[in-house]
Protein backbone atom coordinates (compact mmCIF):
# COMPACT_ATOMS: atom_id res chain seq x y z
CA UNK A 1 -187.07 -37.04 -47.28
CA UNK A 2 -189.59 -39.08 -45.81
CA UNK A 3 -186.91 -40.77 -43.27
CA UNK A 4 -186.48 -37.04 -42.21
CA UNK A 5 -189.56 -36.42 -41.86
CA UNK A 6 -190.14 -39.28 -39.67
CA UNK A 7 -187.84 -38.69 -37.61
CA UNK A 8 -188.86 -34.88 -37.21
CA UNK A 9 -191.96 -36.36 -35.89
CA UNK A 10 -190.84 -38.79 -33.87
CA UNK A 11 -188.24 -36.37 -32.12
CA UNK A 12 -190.97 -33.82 -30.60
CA UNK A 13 -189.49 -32.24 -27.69
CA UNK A 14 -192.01 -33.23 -24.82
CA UNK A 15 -191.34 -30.53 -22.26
CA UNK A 16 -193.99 -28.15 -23.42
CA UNK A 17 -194.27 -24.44 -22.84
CA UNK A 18 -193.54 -24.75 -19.04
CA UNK A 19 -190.72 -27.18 -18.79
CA UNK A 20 -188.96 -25.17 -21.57
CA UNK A 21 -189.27 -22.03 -19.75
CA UNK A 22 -188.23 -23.98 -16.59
CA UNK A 23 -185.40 -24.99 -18.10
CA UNK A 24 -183.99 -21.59 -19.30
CA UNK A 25 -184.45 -20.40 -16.22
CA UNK A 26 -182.24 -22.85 -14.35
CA UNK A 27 -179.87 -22.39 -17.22
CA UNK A 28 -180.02 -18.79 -16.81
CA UNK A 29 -179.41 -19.33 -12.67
CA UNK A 30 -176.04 -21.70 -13.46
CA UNK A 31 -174.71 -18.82 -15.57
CA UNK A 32 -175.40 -16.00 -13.64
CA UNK A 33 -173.80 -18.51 -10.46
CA UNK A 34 -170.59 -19.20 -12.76
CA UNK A 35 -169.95 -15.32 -13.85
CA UNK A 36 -170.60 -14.02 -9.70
CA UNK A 37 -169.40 -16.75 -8.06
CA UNK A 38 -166.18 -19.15 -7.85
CA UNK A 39 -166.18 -22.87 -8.59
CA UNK A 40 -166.29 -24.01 -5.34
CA UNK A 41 -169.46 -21.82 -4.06
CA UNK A 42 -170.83 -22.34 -7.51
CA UNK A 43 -171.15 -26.28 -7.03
CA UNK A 44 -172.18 -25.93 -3.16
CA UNK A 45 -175.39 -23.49 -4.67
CA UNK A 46 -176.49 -26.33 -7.03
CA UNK A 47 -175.16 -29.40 -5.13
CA UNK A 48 -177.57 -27.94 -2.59
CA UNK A 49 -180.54 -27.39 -5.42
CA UNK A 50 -180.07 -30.72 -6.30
CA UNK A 51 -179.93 -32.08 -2.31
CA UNK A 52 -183.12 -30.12 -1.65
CA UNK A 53 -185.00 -31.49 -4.94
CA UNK A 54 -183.78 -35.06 -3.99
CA UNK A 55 -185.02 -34.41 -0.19
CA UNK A 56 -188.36 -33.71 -1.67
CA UNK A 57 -188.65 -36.67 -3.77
CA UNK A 58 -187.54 -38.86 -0.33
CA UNK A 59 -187.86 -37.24 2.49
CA UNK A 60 -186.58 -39.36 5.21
CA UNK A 61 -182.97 -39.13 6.60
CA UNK A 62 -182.40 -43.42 6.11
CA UNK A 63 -182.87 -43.38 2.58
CA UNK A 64 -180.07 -40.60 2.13
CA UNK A 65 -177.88 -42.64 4.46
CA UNK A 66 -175.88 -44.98 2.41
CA UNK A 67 -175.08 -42.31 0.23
CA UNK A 68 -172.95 -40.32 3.01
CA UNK A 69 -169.81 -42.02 2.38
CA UNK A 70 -169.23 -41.04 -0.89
CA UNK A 71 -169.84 -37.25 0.19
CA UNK A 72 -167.19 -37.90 3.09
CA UNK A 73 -164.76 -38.79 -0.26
CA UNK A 74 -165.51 -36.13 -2.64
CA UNK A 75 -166.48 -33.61 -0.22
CA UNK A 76 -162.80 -32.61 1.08
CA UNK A 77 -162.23 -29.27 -0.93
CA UNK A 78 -162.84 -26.02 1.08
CA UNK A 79 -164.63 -22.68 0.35
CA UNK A 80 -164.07 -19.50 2.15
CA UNK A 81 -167.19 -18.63 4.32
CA UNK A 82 -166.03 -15.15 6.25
CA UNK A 83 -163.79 -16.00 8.58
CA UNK A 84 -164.40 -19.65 7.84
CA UNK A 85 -163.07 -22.63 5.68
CA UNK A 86 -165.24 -25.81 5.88
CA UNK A 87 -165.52 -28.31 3.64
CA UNK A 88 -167.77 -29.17 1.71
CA UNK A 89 -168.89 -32.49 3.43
CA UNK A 90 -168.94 -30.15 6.54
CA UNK A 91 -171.79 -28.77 5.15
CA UNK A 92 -173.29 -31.45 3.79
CA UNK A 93 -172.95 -33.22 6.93
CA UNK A 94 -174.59 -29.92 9.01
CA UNK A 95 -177.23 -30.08 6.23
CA UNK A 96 -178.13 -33.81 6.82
CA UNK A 97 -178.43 -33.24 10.91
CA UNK A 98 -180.75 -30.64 10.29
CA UNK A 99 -182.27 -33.06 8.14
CA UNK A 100 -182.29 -35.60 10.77
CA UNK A 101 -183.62 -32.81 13.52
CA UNK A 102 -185.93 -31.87 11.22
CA UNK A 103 -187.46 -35.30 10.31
CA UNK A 104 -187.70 -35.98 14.05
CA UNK A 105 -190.03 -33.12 14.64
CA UNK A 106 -192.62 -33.67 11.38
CA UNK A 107 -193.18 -37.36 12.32
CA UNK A 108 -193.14 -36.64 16.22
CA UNK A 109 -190.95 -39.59 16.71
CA UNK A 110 -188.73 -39.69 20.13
CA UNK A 111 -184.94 -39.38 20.70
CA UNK A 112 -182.87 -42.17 20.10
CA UNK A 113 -181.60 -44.10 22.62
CA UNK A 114 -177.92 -42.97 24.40
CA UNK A 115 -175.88 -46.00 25.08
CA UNK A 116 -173.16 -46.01 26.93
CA UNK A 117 -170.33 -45.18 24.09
CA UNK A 118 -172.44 -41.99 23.05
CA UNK A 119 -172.50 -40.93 26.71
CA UNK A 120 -168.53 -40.93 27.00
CA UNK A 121 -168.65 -39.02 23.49
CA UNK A 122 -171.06 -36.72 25.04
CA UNK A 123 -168.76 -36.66 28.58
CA UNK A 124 -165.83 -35.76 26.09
CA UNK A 125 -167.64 -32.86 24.24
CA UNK A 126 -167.88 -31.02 27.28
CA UNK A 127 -164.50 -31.54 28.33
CA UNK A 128 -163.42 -29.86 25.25
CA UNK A 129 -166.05 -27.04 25.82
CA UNK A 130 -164.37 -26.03 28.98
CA UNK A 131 -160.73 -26.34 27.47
CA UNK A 132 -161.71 -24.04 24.44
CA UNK A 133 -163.40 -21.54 27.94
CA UNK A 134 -160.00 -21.68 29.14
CA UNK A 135 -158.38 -20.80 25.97
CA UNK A 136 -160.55 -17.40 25.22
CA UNK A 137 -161.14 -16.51 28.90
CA UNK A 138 -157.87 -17.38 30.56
CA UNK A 139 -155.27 -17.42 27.60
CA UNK A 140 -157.00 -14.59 25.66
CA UNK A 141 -156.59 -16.52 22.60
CA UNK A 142 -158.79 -15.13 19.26
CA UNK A 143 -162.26 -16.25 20.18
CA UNK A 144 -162.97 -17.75 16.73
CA UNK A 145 -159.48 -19.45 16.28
CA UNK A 146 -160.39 -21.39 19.94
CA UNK A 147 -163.26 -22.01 18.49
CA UNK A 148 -162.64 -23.51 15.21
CA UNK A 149 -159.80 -25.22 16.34
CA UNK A 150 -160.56 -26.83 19.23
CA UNK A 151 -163.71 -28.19 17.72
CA UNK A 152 -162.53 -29.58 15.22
CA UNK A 153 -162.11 -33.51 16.60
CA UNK A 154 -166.16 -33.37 17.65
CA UNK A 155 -167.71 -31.40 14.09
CA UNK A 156 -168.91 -35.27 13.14
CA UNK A 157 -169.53 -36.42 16.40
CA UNK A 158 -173.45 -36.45 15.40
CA UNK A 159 -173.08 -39.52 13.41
CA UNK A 160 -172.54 -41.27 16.63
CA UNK A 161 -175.88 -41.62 17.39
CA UNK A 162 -177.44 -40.46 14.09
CA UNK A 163 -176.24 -43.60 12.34
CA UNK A 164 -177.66 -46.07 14.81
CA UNK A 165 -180.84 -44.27 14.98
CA UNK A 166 -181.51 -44.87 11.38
CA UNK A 167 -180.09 -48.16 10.71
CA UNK A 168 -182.41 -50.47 12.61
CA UNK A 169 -182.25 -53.49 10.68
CA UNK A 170 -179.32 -55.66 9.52
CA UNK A 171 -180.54 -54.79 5.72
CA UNK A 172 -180.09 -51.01 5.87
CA UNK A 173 -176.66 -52.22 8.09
CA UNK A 174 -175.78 -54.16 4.82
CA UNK A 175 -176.70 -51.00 2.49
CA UNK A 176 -174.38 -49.03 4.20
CA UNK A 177 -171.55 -51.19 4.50
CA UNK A 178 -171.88 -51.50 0.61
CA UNK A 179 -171.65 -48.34 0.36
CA UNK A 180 -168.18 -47.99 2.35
CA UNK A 181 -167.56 -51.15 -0.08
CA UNK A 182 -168.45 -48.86 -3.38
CA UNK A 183 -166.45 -45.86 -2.01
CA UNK A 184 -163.17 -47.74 -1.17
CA UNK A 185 -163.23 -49.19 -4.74
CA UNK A 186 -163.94 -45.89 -6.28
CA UNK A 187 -160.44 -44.19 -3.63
CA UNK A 188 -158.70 -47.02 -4.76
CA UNK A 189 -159.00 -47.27 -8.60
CA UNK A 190 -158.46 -43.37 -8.26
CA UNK A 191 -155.28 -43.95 -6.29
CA UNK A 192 -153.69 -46.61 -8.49
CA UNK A 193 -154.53 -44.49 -12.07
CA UNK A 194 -153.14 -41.05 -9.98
CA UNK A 195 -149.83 -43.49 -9.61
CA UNK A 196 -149.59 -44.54 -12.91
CA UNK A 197 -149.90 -41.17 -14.06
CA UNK A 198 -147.05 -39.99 -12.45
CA UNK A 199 -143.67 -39.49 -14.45
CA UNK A 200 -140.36 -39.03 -12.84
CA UNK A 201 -139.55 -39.06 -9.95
CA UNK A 202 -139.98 -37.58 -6.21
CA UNK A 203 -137.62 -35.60 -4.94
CA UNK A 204 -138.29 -35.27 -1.60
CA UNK A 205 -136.54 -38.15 -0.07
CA UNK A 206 -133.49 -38.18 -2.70
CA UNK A 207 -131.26 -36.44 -0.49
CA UNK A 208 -131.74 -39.78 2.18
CA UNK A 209 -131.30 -42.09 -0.91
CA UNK A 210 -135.18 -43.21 -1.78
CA UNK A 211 -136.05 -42.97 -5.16
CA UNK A 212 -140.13 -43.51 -6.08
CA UNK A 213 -142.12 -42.26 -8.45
CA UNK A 214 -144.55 -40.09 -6.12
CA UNK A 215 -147.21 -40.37 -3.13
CA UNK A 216 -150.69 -40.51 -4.41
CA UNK A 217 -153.51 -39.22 -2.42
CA UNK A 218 -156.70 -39.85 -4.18
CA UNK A 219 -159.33 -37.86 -3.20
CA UNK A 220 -158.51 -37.04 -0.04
CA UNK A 221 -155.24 -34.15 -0.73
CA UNK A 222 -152.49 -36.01 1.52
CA UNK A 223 -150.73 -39.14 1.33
CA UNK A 224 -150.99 -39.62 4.66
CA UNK A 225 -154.69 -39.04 5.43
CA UNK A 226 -155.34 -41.15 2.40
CA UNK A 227 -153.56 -43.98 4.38
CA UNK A 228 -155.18 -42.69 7.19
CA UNK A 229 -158.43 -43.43 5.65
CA UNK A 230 -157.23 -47.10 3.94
CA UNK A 231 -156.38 -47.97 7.60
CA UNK A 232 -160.17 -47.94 8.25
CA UNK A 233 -161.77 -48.79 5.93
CA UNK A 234 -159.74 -51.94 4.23
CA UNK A 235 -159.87 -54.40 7.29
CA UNK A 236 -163.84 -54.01 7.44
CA UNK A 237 -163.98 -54.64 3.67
CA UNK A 238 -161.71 -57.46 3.81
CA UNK A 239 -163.97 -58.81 6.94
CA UNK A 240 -166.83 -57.84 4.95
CA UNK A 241 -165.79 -59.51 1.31
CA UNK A 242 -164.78 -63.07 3.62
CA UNK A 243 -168.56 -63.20 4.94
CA UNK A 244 -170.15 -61.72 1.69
CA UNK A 245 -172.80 -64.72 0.59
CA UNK A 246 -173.84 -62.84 -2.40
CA UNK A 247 -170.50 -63.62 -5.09
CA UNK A 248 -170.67 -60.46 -7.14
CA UNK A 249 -170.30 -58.25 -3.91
CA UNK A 250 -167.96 -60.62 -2.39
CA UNK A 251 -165.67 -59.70 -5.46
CA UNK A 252 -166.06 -56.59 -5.58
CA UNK A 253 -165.28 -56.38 -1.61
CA UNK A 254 -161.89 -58.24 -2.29
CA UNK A 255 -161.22 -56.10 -5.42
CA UNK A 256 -161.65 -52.91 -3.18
CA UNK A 257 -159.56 -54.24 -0.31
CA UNK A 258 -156.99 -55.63 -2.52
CA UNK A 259 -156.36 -51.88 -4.36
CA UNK A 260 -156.56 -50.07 -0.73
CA UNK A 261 -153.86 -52.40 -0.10
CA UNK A 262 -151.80 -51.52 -2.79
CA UNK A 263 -152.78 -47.76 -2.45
CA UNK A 264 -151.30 -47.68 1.03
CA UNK A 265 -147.95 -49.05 -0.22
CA UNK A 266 -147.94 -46.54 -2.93
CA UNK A 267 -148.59 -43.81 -0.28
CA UNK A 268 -145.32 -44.79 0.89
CA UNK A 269 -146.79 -44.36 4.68
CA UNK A 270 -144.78 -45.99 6.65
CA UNK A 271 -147.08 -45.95 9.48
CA UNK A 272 -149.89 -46.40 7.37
CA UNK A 273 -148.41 -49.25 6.37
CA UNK A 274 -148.08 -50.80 9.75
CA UNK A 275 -151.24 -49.92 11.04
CA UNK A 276 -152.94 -51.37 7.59
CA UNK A 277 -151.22 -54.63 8.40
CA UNK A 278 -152.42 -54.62 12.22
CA UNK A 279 -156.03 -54.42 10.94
CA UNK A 280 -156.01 -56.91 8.52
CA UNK A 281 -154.12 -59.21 10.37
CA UNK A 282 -156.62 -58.97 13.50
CA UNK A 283 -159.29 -59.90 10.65
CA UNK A 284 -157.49 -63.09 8.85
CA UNK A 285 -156.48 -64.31 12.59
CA UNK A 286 -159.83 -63.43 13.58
CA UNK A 287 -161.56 -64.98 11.00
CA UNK A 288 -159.24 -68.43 10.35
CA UNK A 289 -158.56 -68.72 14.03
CA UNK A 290 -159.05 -72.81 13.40
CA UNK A 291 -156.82 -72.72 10.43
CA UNK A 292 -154.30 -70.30 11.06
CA UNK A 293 -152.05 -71.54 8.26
CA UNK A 294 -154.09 -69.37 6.00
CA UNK A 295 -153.44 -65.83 7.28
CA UNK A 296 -149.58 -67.18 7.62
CA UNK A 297 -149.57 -67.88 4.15
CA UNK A 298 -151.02 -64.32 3.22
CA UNK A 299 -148.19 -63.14 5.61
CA UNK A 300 -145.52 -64.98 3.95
CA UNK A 301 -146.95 -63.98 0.21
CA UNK A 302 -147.38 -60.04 1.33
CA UNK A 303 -143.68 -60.04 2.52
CA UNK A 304 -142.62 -62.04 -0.41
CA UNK A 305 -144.05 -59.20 -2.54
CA UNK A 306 -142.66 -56.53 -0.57
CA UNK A 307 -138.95 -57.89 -0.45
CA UNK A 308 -139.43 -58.86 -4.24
CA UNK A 309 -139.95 -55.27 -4.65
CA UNK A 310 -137.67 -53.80 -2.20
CA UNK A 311 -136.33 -50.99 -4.43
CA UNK A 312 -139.88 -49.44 -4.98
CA UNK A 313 -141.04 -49.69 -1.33
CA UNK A 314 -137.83 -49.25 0.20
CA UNK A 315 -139.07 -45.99 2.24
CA UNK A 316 -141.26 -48.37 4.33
CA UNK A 317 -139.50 -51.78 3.98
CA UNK A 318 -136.46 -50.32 6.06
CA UNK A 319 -138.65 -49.32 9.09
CA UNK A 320 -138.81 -52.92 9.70
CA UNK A 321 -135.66 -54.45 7.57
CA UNK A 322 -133.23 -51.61 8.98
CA UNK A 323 -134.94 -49.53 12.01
CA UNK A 324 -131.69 -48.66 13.19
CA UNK A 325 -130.56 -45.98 10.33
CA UNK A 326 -134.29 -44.33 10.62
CA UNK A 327 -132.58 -41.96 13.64
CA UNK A 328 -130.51 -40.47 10.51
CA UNK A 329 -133.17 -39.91 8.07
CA UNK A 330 -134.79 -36.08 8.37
CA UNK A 331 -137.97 -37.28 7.91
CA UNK A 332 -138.36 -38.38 11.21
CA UNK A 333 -135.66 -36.77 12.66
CA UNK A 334 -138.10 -33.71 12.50
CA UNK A 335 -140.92 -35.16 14.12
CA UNK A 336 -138.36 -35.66 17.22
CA UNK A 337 -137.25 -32.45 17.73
CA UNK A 338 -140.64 -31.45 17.52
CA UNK A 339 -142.05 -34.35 20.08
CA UNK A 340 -139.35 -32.76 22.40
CA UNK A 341 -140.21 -29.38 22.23
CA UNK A 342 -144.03 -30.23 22.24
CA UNK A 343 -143.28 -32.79 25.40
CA UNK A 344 -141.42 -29.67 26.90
CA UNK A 345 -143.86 -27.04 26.04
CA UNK A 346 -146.68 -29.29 27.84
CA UNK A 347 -144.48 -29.04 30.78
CA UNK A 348 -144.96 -25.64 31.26
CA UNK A 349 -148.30 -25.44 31.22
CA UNK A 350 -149.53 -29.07 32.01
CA UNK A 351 -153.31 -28.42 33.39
CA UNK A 352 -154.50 -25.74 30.68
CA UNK A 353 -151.75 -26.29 27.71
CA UNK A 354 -150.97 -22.44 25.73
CA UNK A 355 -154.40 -22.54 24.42
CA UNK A 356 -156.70 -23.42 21.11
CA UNK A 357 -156.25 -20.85 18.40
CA UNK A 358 -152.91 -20.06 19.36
CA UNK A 359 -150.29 -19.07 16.81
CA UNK A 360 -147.49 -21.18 15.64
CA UNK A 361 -143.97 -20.33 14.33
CA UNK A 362 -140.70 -22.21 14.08
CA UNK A 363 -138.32 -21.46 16.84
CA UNK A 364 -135.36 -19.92 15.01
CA UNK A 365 -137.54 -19.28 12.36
CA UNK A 366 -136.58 -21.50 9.95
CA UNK A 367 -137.63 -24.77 8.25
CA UNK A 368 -134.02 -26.67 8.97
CA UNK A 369 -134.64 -29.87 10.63
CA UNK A 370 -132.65 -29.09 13.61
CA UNK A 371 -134.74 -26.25 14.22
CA UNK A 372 -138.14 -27.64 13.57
CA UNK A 373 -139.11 -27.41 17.35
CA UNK A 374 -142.84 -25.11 16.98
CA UNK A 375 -143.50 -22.41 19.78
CA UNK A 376 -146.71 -20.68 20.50
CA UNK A 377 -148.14 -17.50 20.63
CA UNK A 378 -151.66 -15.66 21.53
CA UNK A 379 -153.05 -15.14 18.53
CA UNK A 380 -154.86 -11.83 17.87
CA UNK A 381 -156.53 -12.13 14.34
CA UNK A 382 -158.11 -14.95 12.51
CA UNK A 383 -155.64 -18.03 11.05
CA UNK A 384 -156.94 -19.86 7.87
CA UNK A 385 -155.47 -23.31 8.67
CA UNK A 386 -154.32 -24.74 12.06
CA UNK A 387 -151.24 -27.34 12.38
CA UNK A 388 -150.51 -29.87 14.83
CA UNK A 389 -150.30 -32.86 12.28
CA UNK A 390 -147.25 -34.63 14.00
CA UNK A 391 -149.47 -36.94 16.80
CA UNK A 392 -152.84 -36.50 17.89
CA UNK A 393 -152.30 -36.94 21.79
CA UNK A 394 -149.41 -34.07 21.90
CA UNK A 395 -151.40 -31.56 19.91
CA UNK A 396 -154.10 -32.12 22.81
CA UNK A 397 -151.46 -31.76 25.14
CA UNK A 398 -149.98 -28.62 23.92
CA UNK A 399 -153.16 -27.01 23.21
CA UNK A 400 -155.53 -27.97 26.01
CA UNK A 401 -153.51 -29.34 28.78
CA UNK A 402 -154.82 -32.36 30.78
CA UNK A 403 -158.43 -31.08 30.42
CA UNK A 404 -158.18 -31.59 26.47
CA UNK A 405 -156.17 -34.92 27.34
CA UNK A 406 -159.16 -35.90 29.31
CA UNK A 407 -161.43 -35.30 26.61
CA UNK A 408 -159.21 -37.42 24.42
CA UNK A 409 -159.10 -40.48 26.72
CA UNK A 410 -162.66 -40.09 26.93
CA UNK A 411 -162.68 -40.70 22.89
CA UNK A 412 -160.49 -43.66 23.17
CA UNK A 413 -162.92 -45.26 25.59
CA UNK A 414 -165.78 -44.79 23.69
CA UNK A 415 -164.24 -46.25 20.80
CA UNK A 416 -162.93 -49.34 23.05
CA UNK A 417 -166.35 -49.46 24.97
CA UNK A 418 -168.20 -49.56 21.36
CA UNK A 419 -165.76 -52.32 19.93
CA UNK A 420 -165.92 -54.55 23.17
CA UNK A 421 -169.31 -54.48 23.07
CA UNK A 422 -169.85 -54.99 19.12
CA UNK A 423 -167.16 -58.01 19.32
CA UNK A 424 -169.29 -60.00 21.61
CA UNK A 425 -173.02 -59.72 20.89
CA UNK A 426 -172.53 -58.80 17.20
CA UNK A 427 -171.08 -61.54 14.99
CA UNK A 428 -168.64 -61.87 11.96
CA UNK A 429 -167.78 -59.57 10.25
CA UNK A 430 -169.58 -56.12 12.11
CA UNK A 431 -167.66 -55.95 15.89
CA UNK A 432 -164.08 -57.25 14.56
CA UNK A 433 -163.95 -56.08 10.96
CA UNK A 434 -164.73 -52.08 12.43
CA UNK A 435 -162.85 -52.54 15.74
CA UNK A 436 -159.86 -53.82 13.65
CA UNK A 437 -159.80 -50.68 11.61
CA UNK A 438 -160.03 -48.62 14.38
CA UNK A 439 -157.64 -50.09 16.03
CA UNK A 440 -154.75 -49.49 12.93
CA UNK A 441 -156.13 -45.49 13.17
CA UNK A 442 -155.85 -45.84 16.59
CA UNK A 443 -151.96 -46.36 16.23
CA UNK A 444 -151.32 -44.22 14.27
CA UNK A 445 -152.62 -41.17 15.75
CA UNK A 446 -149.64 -41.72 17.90
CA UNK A 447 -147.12 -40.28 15.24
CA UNK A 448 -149.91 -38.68 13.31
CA UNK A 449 -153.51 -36.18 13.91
CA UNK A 450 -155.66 -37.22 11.18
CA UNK A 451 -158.85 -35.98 13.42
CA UNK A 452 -158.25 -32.54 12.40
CA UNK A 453 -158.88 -33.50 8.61
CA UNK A 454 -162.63 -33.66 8.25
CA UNK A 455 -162.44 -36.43 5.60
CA UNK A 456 -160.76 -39.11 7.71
CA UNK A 457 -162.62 -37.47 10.62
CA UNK A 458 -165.95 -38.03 9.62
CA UNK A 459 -165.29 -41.51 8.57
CA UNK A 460 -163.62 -42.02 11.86
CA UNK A 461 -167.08 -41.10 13.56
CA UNK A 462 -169.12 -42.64 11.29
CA UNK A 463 -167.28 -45.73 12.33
CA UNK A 464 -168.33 -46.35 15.54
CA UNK A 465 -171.41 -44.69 14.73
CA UNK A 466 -171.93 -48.43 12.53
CA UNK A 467 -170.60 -50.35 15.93
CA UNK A 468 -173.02 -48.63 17.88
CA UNK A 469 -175.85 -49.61 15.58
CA UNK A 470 -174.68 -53.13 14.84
CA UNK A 471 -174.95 -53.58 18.78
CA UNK A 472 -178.01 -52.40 18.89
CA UNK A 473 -179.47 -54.92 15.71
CA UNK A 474 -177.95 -58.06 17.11
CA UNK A 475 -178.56 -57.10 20.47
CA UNK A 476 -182.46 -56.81 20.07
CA UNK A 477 -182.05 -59.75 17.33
CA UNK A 478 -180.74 -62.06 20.12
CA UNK A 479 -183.41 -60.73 22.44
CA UNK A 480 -186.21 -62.51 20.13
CA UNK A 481 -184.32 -65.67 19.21
């Protein structure tokens, strides 16, 4: 009895009158949210209590920084706003600039400073204004289908010259590339347990003889733009864990990279795949450019592993072991029937394309491969989602003509303006690690549009975003030395 009643004393609740009442109250709020509201609006109402209670207890932009990332991750599901479906890291990422716009008022401080890179990005955001003019004015598409759609590439652009403007130093450069550390660990452990949850077997490449278990995804909702996203971010964290002084983060760096690059085999992306292995070799070479027996011994142990398992991987091993039978598989026999008819549909309308927002259905409509070519049409009410996921360049070509094409070179040069310019004045592993990455995306984009996915979007901007800034650092750093 006595032990009871010690610890009846000892366990006095401390909140008092006011904190208890507080508390049923916020109770009360997250019940009433749950019984009105659906999951997905529920957790944006008190994901966006909890932002505004954090905000208060730091409120500057930097310190909220590093912590973007692993919204960029999580943030992918959607939630249906009227006639719109953002994410949620589009909001979250809206949120923040207002942050950012709103910091830079309270403390008076100036703009930041527009290099050259952000000035192309700029250049290319009004290139796309004008294409998404033509679309409503000239091809009377639905004004909000133009809109959404043909915006959909620049939603992130902010980051650009956000991210330099509040990494000054190389510390709070460090932080953040941490953080992309952190999240590729947490994408990859997620990836490899999704795999070896999976029982049976896929059927969806059976009929052309390849037998695997399933494509996992993570947190991202396609195997595609989860490879997508491994193609950026594993080079940097493999350029990242090879300069690492500090051993614990070193390790973990390696431990991340090493799952991404087991999660992009298990995505079974063949040009993920490819464009992971173009990264990561511009790193090694890069990085053991006097001892180049190194990254030929990675080489020769990577392809050891691959042919060792050639049954599991066999989906990607015969786009390099056996190109020639990949014109007979309908997995990419698709994609060129629709290349044609996209080429083809550009040619009819080469300066303005048929418009953003338009409406898409399958010529002959049906989903046979042979008829797979998509056609066009004005679209007169809103659409929920928009395709175009076969290559980034045609989709700008079909939709937006040359202008849009403009607007798209215009993003390539930034990105090869920002990675120039971060491989000479900033050193190992900043300009080569992100250019690297970039450069795998880059590739891909040709067969794929991963822009339109806000996930690998946002970490796509947020990329050279980092370049920009790590110019800046070193840039100013060499100034004083």
């Amino acid at each position: 009895m006595k032990l009871i009643s010690s610890l009846h004393v000892s366990g006095k609740c401390r909140l008092g009158f006011h904190g208890t009442l507080l508390l049923l109250l916020l109770t009360a709020g997250y019940l009433m949210v749950s019984l009105l509201y659906p999951s997905t609006l529920r957790f944006a109402i008190v994901g966006a209590i909890l932002g505004g209670i954090l905000i208060v207890s730091n409120p500057r932009p930097a310190a909220w920084l590093p912590f973007m990332p692993l919204v960029f991750l999580l943030g992918g599901s959607t939630m249906p706003l009227g006639i719109f479906h953002p994410s949620l890291l589009t909001l979250a990422v809206f949120g923040f600039f207002g942050f950012y716009i709103v910091d830079k008022i309270v403390w008076n401080e100036p703009l930041p400073r527009i290099s050259f890179p952000v000035k192309l990005a700029f250049l290319a955001l009004i290139l796309q204004m004008i294409s998404i003019t033509v679309s409503i004015h000239i091809h009377g598409q639905y004004f909000w289908n133009a809109i959404r759609e043909g915006s959909s590439v620049f939603l992130f652009m902010p980051l650009i010259f956000m991210v330099p403007d509040l990494c000054r130093t190389e510390e709070s450069l460090l932080r953040l590339a941490r953080s992309l550390i952190l999240t590729l660990l947490l994408a990859g452990i997620v990836g490899i347990v999704e795999y070896m949850s999976i029982s049976g077997f896929s059927r969806v490449d059976m009929s052309i003889g390849y037998v695997y278990k399933g494509r996992i995804s993570s947190f991202l909702g396609n195997p595609n733009v989860f490879a997508g996203y491994l193609e950026l971010a594993v080079p940097f964290v493999i350029a990242i864990g090879l300069w690492e002084k500090i051993l614990k983060w070193r390790v973990i760096a390696l431990v991340a990279a090493l799952l991404g690059i087991l999660c992009v085999l298990f995505t079974f992306s063949r040009g993920g795949l490819f464009s992971v292995v173009v990264g990561v070799g511009v790193v090694l070479i890069y990085r053991f450019r006097k001892r180049l027996w190194i990254p030929a011994l990675i080489s020769i142990l990577f392809i050891g592993f691959l042919v060792r398992n050639a049954d599991v991987f066999e989906r990607q091993m015969s786009f390099f072991m056996n190109p020639g039978e990949l014109i007979n598989q309908p997995t990419l026999l698709h994609r060129h029937v629709t290349y044609i008819g996209s080429w083809n549909q550009f040619l009819e309308s080469p300066f303005t394309g048929v418009g953003w927002g338009a409406e898409e259905f399958f010529w002959g409509n049906t989903r046979i491969y042979s008829f797979w070519e998509i056609r066009h049409s004005v679209s007169t009410e809103p659409i929920k989602y928009f395709g175009g996921l076969n290559s980034l360049f045609l989709t700008h070509a079909v939709r937006g003509g040359l202008i849009s094409i403009c607007s798209l070179c215009l993003i390539i040069l930034t990105v090869i303006f920002a990675s120039l310019k971060a491989v000479r004045k900033a050193p190992f592993p900043w300009g080569i690690g992100l250019s690297a990455g970039l450069l795998g995306f880059g590739i891909h984009q040709i067969m794929d549009n991963f822009l339109c996915w806000t996930q690998a979007s946002s970490f796509f901007w947020l990329y050279i975003g980092i370049l920009v800034a790590a110019v800046s650092i070193f840039s100013i750093k060499g100034r004083r030395i």
